[in-house]
PDB file of N, CA and C in Angstrom:
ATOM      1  N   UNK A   1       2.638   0.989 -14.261  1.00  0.00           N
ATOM      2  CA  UNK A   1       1.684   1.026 -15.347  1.00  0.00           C
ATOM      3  C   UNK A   1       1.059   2.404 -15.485  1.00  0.00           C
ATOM      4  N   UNK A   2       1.972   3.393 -15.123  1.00  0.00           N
ATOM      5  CA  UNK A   2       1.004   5.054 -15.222  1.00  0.00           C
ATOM      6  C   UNK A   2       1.736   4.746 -16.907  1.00  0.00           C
ATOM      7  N   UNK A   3       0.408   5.278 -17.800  1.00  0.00           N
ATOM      8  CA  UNK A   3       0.654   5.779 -18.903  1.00  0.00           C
ATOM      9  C   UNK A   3       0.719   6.684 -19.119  1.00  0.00           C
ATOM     10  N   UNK A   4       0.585   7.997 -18.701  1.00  0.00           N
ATOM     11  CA  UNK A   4       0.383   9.755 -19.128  1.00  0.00           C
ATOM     12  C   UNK A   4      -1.022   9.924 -19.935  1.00  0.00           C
ATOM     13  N   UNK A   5      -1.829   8.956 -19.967  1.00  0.00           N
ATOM     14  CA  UNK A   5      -3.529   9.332 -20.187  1.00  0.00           C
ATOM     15  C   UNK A   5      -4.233   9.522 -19.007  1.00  0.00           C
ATOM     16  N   UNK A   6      -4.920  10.365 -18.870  1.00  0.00           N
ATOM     17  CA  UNK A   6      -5.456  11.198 -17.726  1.00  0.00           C
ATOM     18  C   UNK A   6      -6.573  10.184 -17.572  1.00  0.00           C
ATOM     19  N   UNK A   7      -7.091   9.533 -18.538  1.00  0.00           N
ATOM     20  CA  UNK A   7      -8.480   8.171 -18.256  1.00  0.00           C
ATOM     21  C   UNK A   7      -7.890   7.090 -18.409  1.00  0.00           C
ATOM     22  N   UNK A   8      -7.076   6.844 -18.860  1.00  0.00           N
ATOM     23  CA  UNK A   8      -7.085   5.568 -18.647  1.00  0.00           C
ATOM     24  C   UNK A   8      -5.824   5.282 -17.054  1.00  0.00           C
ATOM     25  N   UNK A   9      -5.724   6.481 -16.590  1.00  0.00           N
ATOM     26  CA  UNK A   9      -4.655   6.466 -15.339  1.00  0.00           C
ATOM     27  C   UNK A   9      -6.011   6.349 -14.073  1.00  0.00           C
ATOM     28  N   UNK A  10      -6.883   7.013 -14.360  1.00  0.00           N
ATOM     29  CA  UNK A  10      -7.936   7.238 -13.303  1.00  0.00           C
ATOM     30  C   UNK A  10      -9.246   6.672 -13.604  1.00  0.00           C
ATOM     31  N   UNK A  11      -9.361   5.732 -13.825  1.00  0.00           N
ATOM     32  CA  UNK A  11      -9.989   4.803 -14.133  1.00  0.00           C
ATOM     33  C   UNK A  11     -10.990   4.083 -12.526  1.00  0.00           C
ATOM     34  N   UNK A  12     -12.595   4.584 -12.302  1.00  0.00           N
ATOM     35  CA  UNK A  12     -12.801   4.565 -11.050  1.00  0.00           C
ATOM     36  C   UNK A  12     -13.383   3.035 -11.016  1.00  0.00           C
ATOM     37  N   UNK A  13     -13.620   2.534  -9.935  1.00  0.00           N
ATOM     38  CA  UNK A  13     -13.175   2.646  -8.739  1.00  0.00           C
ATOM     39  C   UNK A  13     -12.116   1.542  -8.540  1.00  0.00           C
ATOM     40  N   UNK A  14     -10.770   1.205  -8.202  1.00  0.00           N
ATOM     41  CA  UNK A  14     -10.436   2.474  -7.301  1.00  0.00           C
ATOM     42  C   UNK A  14      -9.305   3.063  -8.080  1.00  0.00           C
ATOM     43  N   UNK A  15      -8.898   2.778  -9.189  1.00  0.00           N
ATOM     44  CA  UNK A  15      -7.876   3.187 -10.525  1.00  0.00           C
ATOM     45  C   UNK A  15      -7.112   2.492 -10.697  1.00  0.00           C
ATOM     46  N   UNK A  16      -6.889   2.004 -11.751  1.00  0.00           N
ATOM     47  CA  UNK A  16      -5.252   1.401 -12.283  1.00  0.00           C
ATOM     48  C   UNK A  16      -4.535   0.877 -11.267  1.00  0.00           C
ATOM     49  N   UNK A  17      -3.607   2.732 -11.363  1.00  0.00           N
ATOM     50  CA  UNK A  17      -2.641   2.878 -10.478  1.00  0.00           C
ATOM     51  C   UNK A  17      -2.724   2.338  -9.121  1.00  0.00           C
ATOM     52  N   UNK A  18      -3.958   2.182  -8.755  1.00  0.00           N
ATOM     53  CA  UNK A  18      -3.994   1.579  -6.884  1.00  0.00           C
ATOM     54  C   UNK A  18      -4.031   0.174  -7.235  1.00  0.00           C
ATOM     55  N   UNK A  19      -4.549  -0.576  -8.403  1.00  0.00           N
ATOM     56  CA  UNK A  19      -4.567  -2.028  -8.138  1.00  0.00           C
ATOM     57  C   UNK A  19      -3.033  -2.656  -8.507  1.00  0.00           C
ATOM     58  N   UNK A  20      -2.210  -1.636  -9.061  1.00  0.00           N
ATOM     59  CA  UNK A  20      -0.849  -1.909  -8.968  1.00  0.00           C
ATOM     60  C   UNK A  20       0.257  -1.511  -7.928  1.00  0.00           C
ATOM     61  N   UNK A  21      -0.314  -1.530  -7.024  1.00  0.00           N
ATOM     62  CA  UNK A  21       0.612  -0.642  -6.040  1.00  0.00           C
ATOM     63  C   UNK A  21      -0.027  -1.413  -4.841  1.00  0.00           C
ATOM     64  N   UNK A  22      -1.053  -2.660  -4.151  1.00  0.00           N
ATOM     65  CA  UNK A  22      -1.416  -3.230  -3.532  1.00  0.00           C
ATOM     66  C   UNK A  22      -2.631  -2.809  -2.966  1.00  0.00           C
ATOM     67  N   UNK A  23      -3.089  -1.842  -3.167  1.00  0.00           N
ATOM     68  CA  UNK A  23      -4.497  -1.026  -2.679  1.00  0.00           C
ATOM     69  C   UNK A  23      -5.528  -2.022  -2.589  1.00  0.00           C
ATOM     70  N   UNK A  24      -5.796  -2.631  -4.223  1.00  0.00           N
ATOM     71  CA  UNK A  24      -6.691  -3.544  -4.523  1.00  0.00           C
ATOM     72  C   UNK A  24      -6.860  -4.968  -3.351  1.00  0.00           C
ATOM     73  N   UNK A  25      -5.848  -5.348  -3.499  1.00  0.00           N
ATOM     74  CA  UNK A  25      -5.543  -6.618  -2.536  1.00  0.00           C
ATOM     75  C   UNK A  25      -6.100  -6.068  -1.413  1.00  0.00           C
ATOM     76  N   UNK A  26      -5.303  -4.816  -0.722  1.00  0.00           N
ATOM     77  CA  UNK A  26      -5.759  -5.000   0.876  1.00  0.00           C
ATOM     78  C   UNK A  26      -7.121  -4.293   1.094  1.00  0.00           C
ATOM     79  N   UNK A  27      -7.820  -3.836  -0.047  1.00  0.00           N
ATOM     80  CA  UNK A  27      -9.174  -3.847   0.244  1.00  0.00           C
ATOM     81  C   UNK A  27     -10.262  -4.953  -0.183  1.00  0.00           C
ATOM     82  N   UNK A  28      -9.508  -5.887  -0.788  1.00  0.00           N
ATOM     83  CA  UNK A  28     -10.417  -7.362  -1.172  1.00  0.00           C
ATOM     84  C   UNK A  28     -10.132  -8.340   0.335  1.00  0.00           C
ATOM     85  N   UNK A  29      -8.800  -8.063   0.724  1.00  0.00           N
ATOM     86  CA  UNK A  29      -8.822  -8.947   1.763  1.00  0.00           C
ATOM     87  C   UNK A  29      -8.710  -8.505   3.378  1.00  0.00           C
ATOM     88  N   UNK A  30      -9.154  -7.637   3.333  1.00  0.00           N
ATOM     89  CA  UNK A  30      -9.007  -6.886   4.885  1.00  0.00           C
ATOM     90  C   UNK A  30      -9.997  -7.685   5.967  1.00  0.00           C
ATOM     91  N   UNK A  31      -8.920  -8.081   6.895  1.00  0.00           N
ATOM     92  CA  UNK A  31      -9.440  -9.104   7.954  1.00  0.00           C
ATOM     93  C   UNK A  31     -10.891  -8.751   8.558  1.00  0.00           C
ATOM     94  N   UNK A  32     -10.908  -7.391   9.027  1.00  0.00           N
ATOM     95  CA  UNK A  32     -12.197  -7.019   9.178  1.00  0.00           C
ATOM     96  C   UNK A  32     -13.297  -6.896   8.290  1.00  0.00           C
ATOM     97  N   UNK A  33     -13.152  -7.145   6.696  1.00  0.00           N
ATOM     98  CA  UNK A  33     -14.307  -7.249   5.983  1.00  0.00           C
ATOM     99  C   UNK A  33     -14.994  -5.841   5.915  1.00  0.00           C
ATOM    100  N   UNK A  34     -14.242  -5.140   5.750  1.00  0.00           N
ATOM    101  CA  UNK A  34     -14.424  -3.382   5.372  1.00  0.00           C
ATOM    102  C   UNK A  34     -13.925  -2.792   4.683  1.00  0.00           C
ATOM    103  N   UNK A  35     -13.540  -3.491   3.610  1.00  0.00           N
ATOM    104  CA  UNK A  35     -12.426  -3.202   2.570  1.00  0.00           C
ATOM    105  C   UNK A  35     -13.183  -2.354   1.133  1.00  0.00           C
ATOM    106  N   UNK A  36     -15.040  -3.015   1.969  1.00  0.00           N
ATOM    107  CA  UNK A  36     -15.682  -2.284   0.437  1.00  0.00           C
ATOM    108  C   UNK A  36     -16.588  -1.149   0.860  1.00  0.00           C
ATOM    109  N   UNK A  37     -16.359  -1.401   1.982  1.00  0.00           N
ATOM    110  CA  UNK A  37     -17.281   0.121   2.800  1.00  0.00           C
ATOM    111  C   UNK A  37     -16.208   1.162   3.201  1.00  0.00           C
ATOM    112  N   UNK A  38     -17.447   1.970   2.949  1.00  0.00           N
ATOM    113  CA  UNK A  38     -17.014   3.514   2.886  1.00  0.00           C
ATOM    114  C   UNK A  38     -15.900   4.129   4.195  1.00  0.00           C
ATOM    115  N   UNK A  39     -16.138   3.708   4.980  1.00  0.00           N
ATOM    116  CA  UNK A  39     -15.277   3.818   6.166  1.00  0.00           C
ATOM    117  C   UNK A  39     -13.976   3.692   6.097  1.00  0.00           C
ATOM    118  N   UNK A  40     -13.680   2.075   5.188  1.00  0.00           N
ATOM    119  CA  UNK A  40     -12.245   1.605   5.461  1.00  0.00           C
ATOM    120  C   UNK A  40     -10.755   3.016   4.470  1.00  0.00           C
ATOM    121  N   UNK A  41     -10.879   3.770   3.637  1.00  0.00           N
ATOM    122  CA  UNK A  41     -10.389   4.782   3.224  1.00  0.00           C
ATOM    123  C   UNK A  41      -9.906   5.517   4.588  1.00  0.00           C
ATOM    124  N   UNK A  42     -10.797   6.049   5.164  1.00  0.00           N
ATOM    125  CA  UNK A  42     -10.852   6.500   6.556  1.00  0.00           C
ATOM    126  C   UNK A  42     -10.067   6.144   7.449  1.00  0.00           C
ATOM    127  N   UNK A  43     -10.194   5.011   7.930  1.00  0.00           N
ATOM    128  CA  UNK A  43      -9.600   3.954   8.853  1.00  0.00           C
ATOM    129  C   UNK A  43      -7.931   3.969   8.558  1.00  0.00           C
ATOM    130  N   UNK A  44      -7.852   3.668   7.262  1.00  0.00           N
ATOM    131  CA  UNK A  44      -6.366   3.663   6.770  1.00  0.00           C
ATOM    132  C   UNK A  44      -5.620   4.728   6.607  1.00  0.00           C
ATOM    133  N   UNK A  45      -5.894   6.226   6.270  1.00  0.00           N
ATOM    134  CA  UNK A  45      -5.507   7.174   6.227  1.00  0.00           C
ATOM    135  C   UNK A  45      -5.489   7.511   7.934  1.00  0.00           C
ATOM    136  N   UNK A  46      -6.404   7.453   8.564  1.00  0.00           N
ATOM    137  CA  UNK A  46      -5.816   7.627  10.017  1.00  0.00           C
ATOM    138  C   UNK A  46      -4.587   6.986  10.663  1.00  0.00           C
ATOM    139  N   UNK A  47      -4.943   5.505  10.757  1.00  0.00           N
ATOM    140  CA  UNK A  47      -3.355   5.109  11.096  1.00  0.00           C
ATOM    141  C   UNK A  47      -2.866   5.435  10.473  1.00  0.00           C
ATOM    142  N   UNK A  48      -2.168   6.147   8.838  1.00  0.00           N
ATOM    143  CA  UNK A  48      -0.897   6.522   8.624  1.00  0.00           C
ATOM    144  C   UNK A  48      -0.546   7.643   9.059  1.00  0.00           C
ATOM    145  N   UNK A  49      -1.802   8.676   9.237  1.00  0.00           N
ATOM    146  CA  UNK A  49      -1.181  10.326   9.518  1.00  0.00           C
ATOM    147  C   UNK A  49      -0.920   9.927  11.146  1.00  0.00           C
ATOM    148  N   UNK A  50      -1.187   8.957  11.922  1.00  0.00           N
ATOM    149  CA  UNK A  50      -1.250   8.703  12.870  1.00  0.00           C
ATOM    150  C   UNK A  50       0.499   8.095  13.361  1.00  0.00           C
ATOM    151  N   UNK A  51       0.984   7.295  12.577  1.00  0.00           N
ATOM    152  CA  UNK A  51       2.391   6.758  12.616  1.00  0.00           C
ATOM    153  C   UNK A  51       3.383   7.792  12.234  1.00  0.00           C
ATOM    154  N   UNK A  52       3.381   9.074  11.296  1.00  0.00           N
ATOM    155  CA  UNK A  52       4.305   9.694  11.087  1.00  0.00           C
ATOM    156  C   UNK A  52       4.210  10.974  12.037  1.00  0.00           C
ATOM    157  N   UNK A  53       5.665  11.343  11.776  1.00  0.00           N
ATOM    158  CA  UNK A  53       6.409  12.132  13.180  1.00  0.00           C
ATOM    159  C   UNK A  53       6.172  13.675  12.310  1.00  0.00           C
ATOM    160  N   UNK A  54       6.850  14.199  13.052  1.00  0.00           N
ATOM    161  CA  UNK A  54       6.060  16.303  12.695  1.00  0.00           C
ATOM    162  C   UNK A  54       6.921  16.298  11.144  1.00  0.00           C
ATOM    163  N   UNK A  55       8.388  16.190  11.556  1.00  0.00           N
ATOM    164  CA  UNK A  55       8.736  16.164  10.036  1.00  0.00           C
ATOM    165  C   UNK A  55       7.781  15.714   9.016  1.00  0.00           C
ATOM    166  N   UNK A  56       7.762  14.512   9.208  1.00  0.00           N
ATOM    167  CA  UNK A  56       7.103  13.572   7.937  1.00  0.00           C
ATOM    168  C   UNK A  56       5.499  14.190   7.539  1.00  0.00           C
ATOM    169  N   UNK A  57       4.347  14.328   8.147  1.00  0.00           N
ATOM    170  CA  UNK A  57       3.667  15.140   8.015  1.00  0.00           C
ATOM    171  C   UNK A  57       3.571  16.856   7.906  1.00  0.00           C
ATOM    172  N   UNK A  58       5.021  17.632   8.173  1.00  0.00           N
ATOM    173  CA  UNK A  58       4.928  18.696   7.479  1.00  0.00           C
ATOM    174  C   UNK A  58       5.604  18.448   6.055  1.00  0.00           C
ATOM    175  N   UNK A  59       6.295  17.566   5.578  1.00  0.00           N
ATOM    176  CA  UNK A  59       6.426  17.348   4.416  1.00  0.00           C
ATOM    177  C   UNK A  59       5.508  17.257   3.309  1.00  0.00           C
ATOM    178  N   UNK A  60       4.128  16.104   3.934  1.00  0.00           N
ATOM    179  CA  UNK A  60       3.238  15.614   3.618  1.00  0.00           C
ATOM    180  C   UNK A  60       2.528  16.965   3.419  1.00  0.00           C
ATOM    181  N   UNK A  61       2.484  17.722   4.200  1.00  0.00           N
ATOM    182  CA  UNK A  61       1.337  19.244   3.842  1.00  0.00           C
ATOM    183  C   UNK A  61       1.885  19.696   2.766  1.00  0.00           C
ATOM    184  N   UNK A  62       3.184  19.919   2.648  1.00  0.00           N
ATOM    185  CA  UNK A  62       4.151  20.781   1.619  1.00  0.00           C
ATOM    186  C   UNK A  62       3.926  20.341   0.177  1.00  0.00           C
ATOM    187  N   UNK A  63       3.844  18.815   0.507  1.00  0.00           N
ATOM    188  CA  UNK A  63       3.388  18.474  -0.901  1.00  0.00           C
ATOM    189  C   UNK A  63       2.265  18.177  -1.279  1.00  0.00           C
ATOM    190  N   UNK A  64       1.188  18.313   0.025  1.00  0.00           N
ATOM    191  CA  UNK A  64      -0.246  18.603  -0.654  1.00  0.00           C
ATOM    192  C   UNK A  64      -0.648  20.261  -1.366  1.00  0.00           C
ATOM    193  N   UNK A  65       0.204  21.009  -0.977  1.00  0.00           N
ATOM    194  CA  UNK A  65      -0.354  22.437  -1.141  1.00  0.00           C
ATOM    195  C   UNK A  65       0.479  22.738  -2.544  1.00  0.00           C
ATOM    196  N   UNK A  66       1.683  21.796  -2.876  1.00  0.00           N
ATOM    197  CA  UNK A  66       2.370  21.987  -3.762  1.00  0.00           C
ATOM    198  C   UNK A  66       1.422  21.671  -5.269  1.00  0.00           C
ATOM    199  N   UNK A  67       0.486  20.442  -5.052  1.00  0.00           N
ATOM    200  CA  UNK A  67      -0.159  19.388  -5.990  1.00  0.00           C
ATOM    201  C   UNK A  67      -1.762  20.327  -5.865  1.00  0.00           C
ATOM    202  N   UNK A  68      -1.749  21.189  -5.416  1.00  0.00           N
ATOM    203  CA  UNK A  68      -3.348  21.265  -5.109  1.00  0.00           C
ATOM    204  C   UNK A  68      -3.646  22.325  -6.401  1.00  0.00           C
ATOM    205  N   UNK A  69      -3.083  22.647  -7.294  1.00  0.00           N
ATOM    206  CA  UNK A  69      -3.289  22.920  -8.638  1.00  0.00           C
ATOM    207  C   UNK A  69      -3.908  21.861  -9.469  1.00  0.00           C
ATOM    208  N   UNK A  70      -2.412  21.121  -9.400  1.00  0.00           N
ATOM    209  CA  UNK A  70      -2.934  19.481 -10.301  1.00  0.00           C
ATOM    210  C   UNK A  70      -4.562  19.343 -10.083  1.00  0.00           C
ATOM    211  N   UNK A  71      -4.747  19.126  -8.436  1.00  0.00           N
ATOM    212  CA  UNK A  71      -5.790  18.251  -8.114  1.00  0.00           C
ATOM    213  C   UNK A  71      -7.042  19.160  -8.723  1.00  0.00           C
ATOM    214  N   UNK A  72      -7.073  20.067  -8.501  1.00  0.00           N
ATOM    215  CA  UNK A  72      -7.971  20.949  -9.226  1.00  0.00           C
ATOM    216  C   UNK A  72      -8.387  21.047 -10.485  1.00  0.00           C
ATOM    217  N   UNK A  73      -7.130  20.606 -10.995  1.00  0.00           N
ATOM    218  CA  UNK A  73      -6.944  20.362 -12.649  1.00  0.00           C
ATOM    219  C   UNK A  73      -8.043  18.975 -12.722  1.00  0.00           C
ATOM    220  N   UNK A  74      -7.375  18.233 -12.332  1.00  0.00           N
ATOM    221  CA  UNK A  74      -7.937  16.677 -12.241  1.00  0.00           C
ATOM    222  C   UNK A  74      -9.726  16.869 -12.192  1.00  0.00           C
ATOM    223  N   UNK A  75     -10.076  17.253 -10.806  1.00  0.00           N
ATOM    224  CA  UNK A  75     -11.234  17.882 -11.056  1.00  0.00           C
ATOM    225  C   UNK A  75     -12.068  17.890 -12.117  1.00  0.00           C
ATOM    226  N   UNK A  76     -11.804  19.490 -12.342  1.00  0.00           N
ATOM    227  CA  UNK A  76     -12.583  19.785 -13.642  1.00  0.00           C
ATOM    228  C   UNK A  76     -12.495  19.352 -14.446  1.00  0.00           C
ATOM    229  N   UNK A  77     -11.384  18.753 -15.153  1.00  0.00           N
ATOM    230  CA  UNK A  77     -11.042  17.747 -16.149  1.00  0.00           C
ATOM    231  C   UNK A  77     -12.146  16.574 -16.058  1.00  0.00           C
ATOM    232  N   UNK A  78     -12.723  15.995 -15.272  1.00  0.00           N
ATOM    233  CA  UNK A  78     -13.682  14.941 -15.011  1.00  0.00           C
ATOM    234  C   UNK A  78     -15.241  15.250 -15.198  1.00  0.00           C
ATOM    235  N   UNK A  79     -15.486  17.013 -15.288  1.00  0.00           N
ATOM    236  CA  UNK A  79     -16.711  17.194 -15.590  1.00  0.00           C
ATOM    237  C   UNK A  79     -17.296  16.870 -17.092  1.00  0.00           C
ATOM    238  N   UNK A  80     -18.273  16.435 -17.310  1.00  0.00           N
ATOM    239  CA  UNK A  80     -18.364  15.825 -18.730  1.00  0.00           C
ATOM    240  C   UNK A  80     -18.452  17.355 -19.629  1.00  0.00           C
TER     241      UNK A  80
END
């Protein structure tokens, strides 16, 4: 469901795109009941950088430094 509209793709909290991709679910139903606090983002991004091997996280850098224009874009794009 990405349309190529920059608002109606990022749509907060937590966007569109994450309640189609299972995000939504496993923060409505997370066994520990931290799915709406601030922490659980945290929690989940650790175990994953935590499970992948040197490859897979130097990939992961390659394509953060690749996107970090976009994200910048994205950014300012959001200031009213």
């Amino acid at each position: 469901m990405v349309t190529g509209n920059l608002e109606a793709q990022t749509f907060f909290p937590p966007g569109k795109v994450a309640d189609y991709t299972g995000f939504q679910y496993l923060r409505d139903n997370d066994p520990d009941s931290m799915g709406h606090n601030t922490s659980f983002l945290t929690r989940v991004a650790n175990n994953v950088i935590y499970i992948l091997d040197d490859s897979q996280l130097a990939q992961l850098k390659s394509l953060a430094l690749s996107q970090q224009a976009q994200i910048d874009e994205y950014g300012y794009r959001r200031f009213p």
